[in-house]
Each structure stands twice: as structure tokens, then as C-alpha cells.
C-alpha atoms as a PDB file:
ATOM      1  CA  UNK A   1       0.000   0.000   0.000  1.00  0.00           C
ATOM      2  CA  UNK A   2       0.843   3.716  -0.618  1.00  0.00           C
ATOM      3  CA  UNK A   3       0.696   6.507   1.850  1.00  0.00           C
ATOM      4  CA  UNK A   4      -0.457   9.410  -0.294  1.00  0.00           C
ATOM      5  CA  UNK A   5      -1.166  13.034   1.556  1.00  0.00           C
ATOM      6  CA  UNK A   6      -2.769  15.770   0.244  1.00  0.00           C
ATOM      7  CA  UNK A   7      -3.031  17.899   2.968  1.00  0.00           C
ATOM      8  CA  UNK A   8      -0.503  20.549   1.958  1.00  0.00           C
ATOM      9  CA  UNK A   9       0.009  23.202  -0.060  1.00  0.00           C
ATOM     10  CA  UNK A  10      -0.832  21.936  -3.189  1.00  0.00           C
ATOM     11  CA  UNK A  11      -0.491  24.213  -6.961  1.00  0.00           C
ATOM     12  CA  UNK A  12      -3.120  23.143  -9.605  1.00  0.00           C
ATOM     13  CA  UNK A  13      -1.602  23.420 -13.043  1.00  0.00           C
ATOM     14  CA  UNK A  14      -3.497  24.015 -15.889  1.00  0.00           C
ATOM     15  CA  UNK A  15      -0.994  22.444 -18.296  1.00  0.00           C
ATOM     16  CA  UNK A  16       2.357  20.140 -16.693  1.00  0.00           C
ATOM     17  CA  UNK A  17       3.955  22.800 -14.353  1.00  0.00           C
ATOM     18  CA  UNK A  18       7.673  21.479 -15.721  1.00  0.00           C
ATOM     19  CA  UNK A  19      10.121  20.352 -12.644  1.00  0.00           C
ATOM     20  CA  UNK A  20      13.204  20.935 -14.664  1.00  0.00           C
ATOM     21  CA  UNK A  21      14.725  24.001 -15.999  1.00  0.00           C
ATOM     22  CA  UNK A  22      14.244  24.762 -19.926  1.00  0.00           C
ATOM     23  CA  UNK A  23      11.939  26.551 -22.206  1.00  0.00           C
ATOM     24  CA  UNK A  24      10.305  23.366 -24.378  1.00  0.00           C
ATOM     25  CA  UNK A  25       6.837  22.906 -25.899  1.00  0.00           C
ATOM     26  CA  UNK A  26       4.618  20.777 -27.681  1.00  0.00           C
ATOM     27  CA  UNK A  27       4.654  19.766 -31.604  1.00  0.00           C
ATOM     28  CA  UNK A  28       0.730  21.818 -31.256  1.00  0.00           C
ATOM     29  CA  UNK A  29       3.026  25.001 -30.367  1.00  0.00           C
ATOM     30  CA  UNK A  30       6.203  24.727 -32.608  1.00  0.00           C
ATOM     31  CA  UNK A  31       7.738  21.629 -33.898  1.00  0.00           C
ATOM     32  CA  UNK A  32      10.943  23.197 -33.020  1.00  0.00           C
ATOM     33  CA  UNK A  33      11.036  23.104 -29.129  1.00  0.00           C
ATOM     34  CA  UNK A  34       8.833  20.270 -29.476  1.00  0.00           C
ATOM     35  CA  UNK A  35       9.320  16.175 -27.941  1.00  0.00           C
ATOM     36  CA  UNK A  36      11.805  15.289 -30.899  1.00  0.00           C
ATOM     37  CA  UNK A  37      13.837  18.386 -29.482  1.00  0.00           C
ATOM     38  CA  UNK A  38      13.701  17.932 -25.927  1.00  0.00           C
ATOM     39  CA  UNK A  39      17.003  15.414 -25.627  1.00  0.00           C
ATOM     40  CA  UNK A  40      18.727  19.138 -25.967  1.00  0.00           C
ATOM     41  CA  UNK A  41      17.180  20.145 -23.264  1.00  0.00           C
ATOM     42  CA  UNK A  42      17.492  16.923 -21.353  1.00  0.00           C
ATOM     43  CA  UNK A  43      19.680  13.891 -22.737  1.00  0.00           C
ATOM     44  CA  UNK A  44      17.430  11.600 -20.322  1.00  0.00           C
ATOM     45  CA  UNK A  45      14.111  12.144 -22.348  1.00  0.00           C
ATOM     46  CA  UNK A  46      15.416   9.412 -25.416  1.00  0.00           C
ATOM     47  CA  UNK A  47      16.642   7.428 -23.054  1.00  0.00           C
ATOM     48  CA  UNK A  48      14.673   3.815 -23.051  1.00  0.00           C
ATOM     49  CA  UNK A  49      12.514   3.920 -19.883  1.00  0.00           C
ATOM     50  CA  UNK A  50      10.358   6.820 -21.433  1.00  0.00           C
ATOM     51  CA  UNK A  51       6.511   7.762 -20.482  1.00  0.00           C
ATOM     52  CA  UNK A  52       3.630   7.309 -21.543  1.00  0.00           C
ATOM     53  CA  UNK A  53       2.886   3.974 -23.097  1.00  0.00           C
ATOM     54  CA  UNK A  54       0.044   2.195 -24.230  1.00  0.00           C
ATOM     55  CA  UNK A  55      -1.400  -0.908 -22.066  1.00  0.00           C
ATOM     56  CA  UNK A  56      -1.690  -3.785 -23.575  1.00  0.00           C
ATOM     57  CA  UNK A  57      -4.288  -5.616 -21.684  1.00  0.00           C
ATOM     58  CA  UNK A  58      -2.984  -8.993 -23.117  1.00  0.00           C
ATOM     59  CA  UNK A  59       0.424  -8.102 -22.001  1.00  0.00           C
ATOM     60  CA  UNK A  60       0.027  -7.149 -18.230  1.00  0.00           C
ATOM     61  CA  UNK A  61       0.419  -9.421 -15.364  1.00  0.00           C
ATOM     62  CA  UNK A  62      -1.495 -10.075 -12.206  1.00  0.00           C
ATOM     63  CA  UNK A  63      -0.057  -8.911  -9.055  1.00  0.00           C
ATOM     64  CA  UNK A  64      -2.431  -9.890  -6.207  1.00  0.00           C
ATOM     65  CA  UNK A  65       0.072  -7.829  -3.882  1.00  0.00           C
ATOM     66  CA  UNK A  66      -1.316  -4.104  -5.378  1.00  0.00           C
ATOM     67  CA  UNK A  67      -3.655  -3.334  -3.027  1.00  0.00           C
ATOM     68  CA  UNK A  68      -5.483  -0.216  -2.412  1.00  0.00           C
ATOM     69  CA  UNK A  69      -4.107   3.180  -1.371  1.00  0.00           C
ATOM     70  CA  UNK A  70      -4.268   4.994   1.902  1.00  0.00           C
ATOM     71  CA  UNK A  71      -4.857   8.220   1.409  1.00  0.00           C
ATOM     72  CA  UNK A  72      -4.584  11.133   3.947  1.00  0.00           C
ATOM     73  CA  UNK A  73      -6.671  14.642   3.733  1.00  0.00           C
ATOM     74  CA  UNK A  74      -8.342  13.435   0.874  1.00  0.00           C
ATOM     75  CA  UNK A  75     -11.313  13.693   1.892  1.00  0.00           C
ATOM     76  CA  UNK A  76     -11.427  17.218   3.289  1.00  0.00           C
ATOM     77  CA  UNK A  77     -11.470  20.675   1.372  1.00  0.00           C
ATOM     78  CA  UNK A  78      -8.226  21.876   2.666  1.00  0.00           C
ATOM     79  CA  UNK A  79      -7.754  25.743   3.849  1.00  0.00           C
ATOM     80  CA  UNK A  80      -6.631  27.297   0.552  1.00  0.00           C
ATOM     81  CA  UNK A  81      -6.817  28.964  -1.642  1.00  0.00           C
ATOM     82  CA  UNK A  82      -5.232  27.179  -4.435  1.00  0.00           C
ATOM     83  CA  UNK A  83      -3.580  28.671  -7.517  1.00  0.00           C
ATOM     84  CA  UNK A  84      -5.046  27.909 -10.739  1.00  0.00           C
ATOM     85  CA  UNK A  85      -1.799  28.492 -13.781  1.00  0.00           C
ATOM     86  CA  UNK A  86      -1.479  28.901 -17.179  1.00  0.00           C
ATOM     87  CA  UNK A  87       2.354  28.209 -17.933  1.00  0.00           C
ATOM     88  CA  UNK A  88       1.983  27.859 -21.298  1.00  0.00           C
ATOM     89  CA  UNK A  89       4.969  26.332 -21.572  1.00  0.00           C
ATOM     90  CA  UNK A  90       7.644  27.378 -19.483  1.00  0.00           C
ATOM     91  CA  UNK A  91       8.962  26.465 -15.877  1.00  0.00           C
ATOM     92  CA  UNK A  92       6.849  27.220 -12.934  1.00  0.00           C
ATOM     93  CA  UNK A  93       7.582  26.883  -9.201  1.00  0.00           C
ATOM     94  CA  UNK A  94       5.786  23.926  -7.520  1.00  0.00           C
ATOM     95  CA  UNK A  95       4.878  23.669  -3.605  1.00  0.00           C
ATOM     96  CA  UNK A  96       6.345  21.412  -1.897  1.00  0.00           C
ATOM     97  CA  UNK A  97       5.989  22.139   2.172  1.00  0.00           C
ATOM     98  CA  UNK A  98       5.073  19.789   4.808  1.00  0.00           C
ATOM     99  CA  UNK A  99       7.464  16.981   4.721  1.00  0.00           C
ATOM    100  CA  UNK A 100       6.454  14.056   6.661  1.00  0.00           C
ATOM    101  CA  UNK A 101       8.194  10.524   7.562  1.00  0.00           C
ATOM    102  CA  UNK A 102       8.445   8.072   5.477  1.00  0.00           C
ATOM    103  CA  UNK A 103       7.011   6.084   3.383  1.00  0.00           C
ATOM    104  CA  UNK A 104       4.232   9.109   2.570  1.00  0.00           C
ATOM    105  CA  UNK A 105       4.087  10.414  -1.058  1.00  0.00           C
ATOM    106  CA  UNK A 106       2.793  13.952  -0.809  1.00  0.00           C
ATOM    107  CA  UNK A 107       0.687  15.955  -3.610  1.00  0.00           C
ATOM    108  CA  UNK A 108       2.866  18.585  -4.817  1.00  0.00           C
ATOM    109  CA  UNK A 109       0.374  19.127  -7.925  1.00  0.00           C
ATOM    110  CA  UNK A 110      -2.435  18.533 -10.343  1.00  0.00           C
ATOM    111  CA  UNK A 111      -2.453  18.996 -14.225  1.00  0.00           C
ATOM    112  CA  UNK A 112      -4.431  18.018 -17.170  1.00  0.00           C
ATOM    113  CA  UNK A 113      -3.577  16.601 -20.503  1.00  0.00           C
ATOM    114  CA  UNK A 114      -5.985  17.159 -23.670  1.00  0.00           C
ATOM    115  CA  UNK A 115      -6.681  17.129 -27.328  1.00  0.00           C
ATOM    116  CA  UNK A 116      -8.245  19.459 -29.884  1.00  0.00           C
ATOM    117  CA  UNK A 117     -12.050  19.431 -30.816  1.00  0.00           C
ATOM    118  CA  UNK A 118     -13.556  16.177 -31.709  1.00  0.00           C
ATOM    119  CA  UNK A 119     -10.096  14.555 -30.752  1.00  0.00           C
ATOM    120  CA  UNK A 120      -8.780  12.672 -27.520  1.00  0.00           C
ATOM    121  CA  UNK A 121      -6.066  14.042 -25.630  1.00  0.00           C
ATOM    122  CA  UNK A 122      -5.121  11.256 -22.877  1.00  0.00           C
ATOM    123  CA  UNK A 123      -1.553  10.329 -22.563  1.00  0.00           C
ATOM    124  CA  UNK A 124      -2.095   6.815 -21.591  1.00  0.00           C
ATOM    125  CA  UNK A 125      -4.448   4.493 -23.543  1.00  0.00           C
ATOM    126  CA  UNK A 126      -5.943   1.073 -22.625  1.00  0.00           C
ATOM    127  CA  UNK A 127      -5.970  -1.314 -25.629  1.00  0.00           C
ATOM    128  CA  UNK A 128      -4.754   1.613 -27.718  1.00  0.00           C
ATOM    129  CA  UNK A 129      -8.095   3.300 -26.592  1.00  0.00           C
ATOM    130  CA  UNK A 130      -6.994   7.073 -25.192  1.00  0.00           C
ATOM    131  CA  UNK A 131      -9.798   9.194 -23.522  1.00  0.00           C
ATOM    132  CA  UNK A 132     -10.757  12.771 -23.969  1.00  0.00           C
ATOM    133  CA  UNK A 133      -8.206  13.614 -21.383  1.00  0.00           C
ATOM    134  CA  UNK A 134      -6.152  12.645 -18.323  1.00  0.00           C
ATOM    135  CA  UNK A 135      -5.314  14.069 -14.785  1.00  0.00           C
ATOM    136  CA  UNK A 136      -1.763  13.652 -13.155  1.00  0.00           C
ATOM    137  CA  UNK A 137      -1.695  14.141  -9.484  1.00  0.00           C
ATOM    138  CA  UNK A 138       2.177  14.179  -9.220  1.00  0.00           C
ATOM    139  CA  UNK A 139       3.317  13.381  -5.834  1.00  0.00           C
ATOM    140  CA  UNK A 140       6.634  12.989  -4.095  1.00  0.00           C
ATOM    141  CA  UNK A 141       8.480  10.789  -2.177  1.00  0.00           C
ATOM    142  CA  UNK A 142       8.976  12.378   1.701  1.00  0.00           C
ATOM    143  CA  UNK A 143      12.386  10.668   2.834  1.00  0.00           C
ATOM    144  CA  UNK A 144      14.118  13.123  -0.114  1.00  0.00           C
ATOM    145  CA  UNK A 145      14.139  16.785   0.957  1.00  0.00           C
ATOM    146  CA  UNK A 146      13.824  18.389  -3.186  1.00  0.00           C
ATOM    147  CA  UNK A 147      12.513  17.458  -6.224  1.00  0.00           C
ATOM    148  CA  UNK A 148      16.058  17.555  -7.767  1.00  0.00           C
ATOM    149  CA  UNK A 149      16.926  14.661  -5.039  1.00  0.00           C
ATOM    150  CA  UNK A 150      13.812  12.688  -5.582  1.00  0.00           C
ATOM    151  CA  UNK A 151      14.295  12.976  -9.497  1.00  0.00           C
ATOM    152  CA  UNK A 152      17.424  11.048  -9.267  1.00  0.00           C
ATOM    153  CA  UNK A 153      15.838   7.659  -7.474  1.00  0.00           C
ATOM    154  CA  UNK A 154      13.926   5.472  -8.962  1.00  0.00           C
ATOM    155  CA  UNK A 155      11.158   5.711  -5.981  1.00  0.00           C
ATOM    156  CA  UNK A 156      11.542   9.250  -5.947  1.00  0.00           C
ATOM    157  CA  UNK A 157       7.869  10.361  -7.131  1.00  0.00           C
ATOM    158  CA  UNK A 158       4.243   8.424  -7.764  1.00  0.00           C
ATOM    159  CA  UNK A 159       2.131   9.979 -10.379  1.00  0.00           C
ATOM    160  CA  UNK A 160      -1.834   8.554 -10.709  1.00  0.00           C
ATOM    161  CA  UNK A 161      -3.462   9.247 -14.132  1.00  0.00           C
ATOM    162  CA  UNK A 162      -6.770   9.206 -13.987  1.00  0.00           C
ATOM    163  CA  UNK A 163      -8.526   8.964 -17.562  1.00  0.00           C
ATOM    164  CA  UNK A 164     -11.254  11.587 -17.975  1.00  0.00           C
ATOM    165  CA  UNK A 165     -14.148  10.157 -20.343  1.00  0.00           C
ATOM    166  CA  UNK A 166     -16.627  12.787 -22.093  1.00  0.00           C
ATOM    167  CA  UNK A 167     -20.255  12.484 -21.273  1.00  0.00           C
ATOM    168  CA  UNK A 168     -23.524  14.358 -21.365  1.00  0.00           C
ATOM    169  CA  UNK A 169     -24.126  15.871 -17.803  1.00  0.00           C
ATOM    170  CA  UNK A 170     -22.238  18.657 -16.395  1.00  0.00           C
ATOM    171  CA  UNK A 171     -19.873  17.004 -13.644  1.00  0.00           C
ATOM    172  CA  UNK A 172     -19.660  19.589 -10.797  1.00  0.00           C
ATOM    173  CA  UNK A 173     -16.962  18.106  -9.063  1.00  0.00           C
ATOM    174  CA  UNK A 174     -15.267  20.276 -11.707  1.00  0.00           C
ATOM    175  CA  UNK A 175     -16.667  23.515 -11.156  1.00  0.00           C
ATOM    176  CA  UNK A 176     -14.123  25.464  -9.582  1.00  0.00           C
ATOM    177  CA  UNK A 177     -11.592  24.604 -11.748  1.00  0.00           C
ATOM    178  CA  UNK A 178     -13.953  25.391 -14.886  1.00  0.00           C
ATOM    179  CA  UNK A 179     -15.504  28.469 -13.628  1.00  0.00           C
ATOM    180  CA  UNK A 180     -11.661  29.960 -13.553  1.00  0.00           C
ATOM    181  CA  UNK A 181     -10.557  29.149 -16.658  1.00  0.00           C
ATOM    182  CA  UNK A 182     -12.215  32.087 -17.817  1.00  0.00           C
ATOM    183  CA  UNK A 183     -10.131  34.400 -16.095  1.00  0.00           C
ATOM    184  CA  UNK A 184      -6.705  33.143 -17.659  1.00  0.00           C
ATOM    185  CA  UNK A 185      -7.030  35.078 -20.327  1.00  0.00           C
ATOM    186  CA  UNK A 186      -3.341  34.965 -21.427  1.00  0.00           C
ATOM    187  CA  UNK A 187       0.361  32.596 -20.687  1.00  0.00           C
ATOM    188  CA  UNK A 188       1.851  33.135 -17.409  1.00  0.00           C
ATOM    189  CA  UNK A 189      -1.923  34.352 -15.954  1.00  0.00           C
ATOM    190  CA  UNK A 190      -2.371  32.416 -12.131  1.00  0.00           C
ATOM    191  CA  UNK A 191      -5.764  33.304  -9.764  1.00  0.00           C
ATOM    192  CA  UNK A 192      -6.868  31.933  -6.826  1.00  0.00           C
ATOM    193  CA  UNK A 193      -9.682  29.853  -6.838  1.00  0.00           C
ATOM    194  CA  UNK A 194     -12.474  31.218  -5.041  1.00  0.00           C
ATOM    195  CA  UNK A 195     -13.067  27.668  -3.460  1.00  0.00           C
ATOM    196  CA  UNK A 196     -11.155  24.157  -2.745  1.00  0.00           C
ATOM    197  CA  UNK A 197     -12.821  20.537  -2.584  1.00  0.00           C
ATOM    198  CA  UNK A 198     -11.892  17.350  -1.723  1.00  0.00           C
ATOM    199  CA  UNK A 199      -9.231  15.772  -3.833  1.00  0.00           C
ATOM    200  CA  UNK A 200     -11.277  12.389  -3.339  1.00  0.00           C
ATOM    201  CA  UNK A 201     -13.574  14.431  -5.306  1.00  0.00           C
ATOM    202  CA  UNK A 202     -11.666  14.330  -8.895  1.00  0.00           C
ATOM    203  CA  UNK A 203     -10.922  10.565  -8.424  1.00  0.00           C
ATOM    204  CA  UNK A 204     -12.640   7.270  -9.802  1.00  0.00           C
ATOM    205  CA  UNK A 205     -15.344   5.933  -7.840  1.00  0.00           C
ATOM    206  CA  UNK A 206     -13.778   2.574  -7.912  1.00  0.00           C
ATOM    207  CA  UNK A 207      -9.717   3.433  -7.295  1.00  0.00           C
ATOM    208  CA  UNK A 208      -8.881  -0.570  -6.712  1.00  0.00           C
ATOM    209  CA  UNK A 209      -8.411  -1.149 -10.343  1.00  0.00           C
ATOM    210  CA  UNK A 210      -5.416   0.193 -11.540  1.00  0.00           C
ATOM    211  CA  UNK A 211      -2.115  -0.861 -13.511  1.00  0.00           C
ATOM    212  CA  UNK A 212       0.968  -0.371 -12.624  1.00  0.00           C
ATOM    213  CA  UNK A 213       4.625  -0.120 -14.207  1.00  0.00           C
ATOM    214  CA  UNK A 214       7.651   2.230 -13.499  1.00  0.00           C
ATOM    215  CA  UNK A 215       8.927   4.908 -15.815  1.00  0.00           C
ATOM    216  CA  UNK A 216       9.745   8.483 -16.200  1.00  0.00           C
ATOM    217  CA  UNK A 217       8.201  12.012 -16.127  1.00  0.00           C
ATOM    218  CA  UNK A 218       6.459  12.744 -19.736  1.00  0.00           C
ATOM    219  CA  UNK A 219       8.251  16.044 -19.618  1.00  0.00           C
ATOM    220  CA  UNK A 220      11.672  17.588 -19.314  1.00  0.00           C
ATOM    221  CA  UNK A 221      13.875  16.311 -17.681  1.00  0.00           C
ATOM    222  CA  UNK A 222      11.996  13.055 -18.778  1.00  0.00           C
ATOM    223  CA  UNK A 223      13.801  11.607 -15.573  1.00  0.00           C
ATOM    224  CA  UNK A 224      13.311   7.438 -15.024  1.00  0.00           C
ATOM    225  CA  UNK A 225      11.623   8.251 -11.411  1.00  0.00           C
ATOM    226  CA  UNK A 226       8.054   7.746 -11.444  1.00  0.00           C
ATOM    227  CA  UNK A 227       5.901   5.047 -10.457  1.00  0.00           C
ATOM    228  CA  UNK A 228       3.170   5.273 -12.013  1.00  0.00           C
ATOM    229  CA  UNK A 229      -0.420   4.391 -11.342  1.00  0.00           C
ATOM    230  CA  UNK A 230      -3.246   4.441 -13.904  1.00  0.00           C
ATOM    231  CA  UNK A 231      -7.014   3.578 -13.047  1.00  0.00           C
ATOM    232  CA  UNK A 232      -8.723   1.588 -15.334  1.00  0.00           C
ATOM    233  CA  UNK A 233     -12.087   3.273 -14.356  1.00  0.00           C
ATOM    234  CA  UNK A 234     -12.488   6.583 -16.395  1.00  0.00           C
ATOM    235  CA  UNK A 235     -14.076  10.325 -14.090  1.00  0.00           C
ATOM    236  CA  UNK A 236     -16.607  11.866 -16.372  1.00  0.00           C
ATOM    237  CA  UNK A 237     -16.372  15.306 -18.158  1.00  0.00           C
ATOM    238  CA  UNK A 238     -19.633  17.072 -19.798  1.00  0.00           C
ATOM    239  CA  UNK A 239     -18.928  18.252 -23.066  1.00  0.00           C
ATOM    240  CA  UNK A 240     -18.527  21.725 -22.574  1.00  0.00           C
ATOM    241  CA  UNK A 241     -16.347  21.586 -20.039  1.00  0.00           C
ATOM    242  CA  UNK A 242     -13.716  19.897 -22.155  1.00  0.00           C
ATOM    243  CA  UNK A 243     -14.588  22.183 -25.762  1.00  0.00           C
ATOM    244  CA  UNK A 244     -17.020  24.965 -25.241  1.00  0.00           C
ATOM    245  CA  UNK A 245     -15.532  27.815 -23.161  1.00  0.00           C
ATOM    246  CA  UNK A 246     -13.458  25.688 -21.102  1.00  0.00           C
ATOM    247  CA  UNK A 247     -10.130  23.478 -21.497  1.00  0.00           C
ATOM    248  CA  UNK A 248      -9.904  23.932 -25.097  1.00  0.00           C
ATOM    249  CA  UNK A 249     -10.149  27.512 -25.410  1.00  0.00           C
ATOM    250  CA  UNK A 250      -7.195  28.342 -22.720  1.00  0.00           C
ATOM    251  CA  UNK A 251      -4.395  29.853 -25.125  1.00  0.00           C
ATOM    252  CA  UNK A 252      -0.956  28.700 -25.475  1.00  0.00           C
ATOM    253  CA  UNK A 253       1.953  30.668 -25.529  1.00  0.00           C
ATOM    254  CA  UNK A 254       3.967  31.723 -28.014  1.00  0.00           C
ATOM    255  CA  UNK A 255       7.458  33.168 -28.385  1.00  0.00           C
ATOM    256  CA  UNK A 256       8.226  35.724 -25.714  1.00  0.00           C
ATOM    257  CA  UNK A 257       4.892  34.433 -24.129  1.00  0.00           C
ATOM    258  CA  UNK A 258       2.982  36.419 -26.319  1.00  0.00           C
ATOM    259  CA  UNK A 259      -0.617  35.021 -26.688  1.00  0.00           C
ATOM    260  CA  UNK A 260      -0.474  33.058 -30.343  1.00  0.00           C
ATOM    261  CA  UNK A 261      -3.937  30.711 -30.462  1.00  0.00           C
ATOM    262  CA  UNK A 262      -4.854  28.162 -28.538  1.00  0.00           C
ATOM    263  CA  UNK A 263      -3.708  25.765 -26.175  1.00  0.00           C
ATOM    264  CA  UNK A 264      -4.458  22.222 -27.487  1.00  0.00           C
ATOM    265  CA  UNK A 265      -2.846  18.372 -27.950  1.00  0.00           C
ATOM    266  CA  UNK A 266      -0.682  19.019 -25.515  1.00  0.00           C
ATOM    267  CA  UNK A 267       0.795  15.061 -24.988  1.00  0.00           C
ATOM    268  CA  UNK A 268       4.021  13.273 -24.949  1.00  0.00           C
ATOM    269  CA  UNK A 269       3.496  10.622 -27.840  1.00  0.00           C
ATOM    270  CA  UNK A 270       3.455   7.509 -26.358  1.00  0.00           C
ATOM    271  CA  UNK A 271       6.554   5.448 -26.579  1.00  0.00           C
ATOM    272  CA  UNK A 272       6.984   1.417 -26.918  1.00  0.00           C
ATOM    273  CA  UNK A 273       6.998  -0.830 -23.815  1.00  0.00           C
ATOM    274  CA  UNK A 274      10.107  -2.787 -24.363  1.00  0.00           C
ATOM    275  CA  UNK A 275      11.198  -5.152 -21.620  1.00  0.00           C
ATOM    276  CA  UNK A 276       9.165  -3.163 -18.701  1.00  0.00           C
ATOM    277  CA  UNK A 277       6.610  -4.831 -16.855  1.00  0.00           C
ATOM    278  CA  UNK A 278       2.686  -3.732 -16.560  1.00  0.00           C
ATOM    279  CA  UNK A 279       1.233  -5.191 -13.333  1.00  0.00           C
ATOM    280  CA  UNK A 280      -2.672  -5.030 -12.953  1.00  0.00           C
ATOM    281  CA  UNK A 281      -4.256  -4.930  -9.913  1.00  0.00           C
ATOM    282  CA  UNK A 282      -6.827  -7.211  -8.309  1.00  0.00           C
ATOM    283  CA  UNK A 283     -10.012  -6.422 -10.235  1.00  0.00           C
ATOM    284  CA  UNK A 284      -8.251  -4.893 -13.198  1.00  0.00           C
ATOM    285  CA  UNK A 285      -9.747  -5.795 -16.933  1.00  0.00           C
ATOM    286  CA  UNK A 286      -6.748  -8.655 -18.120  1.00  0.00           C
ATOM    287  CA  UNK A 287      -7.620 -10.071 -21.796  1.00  0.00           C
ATOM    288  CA  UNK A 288      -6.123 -13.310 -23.250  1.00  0.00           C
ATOM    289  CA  UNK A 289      -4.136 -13.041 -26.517  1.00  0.00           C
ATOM    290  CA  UNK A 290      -5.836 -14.398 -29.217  1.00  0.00           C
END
């Protein structure tokens, strides 16, 4: 079992708040500081242990030992407030206070991942299926004192991706991250959100069944330090929260952050498994090869 607080300070990133130094992009922004660029920036990200990958549900293996999480302050709306960013981009600070003993993983941040209109924009697929978009609540190891220290283990930080599916129905457990996307009106904007919620909130009713594997950060540095976590069962999203006025209309930035369209497709590509191991969980979809 993991120990996973999110009690703390905690930043909400619109887009990946990066937790290496370096201006890089997507291919959606310019090709040129895009993922096929970013070994200048960090030699680590074509390395062979790179994120995200599809899951082949043929290809996983049962591990009755993954059991289920404990999670601490969870279930509470902490204090606040919490700052909602638009990066863009480029580097942003990330909060990391509130060190406890080991072995607790604590939230240091939230971000999203997602596609253009009428496309999916999930980083991780199941059976090559991707969703409309996907949530990475990035959290890191407490016996290391930095990120830079807990970058260079292999234990060092546990990310859960949680696939967001679109439906009809507005899901409110959204809201206050919808309602301020309105007022980013440009790269390098942050607010306050007017109020917090439970973290438990933005999570899968059913969290038990999950895969497993360990990899790397799918952004600069790219480091091999993450264990990740993805939940096979998907959080809805109405439709209009996704296109609309909401994540798809947030603009991008451009050179010299000046405001250049929007932000959209903003994924790593997916890269091939290799030799790693996927472990499902007890309870998580496994299909036989044919």
C-alpha cells in the first residue's frame, strides 16, 4: 500500500507545471522546441525507460500484492486557496511544504492533458483506446528533501493518471476549476480559486483497479523516477467543459509568451513498452491473446 497526503500546499496546473529548468513545448506550439527536441534540453528524455505507453491488456500481469491506497486529507477541502496556472509552456515553481516521515508520497500538484475538438487528448491508452483527457496528481516521495533529489531515485515520485471520459451531464466536481478558466485570459496568468474541494472528489469511484509499471516524467527532464499508477475506471467530463468555453479555449503561448492561439494536444506521444513490466491490480480488466 501507498501513503499518499494531500493535505498541503498543493499548486493546480493548468498544463504540466515542468520540474526541470528549460523553455520546451509541444509539436501543437512549434515543432521546433517540441518532444523530438527535448534530448537538448534533457539527454534523459530518449533514453529507453520513457513515459507514456500504451497498455496492452494482453500483455500485463497479475499482481495480487497491489492493493489499495491509503490516502490522507483526501477527503477534506483543505484551507486554501489554491492557484489555478497557465504556464503555457515554461517552468513554474511547484509547492512542496510539509514533509512528513516516510514512506508518505505527498501531492505537490495537479495537471491536465488534452486534445483538440472532436479529438482525444489522454496520454495513456488502454488497448490503444486514449480518452478525452487525463489528470496527473504528481506526488513525491517524503524521505528526499527536493525534487532535484527525488528525481534522481527510482522511488523518488508516484504519479496517478486518472482517464477523464466525455459524457452528457455537467460534472460539478469540476466547477471550480472550470468556472476559472475564464479568467486566464493569457500565458503566465495564475488566480486563486475562489473555493477548494476534496481531492477524493476528482478521483474514480472505484480506485482498486489500476495498472501499474515504473517509468519516467512525460516532460523535461523526462527523468526514469516515477511510479506510475493508472485507473482503469475513467471520471466523467460534460462536453462543454472539455470544448465549449473551457479546457480547449485556454491559449498557449507563443514566443516571448505572447498570446499566439490556442492551447491544445498538448501530450508526450506515447513510446513502446520494451522489456518493462505492466502489473494489474486485483479487479483490473486482463484479456487473453488471441
Amino acid at each position: 500500500m501507498r501513503a499518499l497526503d494531500g493535505s498541503h500546499g498543493t499548486s493546480l496546473c493548468l498544463v504540466p507545471c515542468p520540474l526541470s529548468t528549460g523553455a520546451w513545448c509541444y509539436d501543437s506550439q512549434d515543432p521546433k522546441c517540441g518532444p523530438t527536441r527535448w534530448k537538448e534540453l534533457a539527454p534523459a528524455c530518449e533514453g529507453p525507460d520513457q513515459s507514456p505507453i500504451n497498455i496492452d491488456l494482453c500483455l500485463v500481469q497479475r499482481d495480487a500484492t497491489l492493493g489499495p491506497f491509503i490516502f490522507q486529507g483526501y477527503d477534506s477541502a483543505p484551507p486554501g486557496p489554491w492557484t489555478l496556472e497557465n504556464d503555457g509552456h515554461t517552468e513554474l515553481p511547484v509547492d512542496s511544504r510539509g514533509w512528513l516521515p516516510s514512506p508518505v508520497y505527498q501531492l505537490l500538484q495537479l495537471h491536465f492533458h488534452w486534445g483538440s475538438s472532436g479529438h482525444t487528448g489522454s496520454e495513456h491508452s488502454l488497448d490503444e483506446k486514449h480518452s478525452t483527457m487525463e489528470m496527473h496528481l504528481i506526488h513525491m516521495n517524503t524521505e528526499y528533501k527536493s525534487m532535484g533529489e527525488a528525481r534522481s531515485h527510482p522511488n523518488g515520485l508516484v504519479v496517478l493518471a486518472v482517464l477523464l471520459a466525455k459524457e452528457d451531464g455537467d460534472n460539478t466536481n469540476f466547477s471550480a476549476i472550470v468556472s476559472g478558466l475564464k479568467n486566464l485570459s493569457s500565458p503566465g496568468v495564475s488566480i486563486n480559486l475562489t473555493s477548494t474541494f476534496p481531492l477524493a472528489s476528482l478521483l474514480p469511484s472505484g480506485l482498486l483497479p489500476y495498472y501499474r509499471y515504473s517509468r519516467s516524467l512525460t516532460t523535461p527532464g523526462c527523468e526514469p523516477a516515477v511510479l506510475w499508477t493508472v485507473f482503469e475506471n475513467t471520471v466523467p467530463i460534460e462536453h462543454a467543459q472539455v470544448g465549449g468555453a473551457q479546457f480547449q479555449t485556454v491559449p498557449q503561448a507563443g514566443p516571448l509568451g505572447l498570446r499566439v492561439g490556442l492551447l491544445r494536444d498538448n501530450f508526450h506521444p506515447q513510446q513502446p513498452l520494451g522489456r518493462h513490466r505492466v502489473s494489474a491490480s486485483p479487479g483490473a480488466s486482463i484479456r487473453a491473446a488471441v
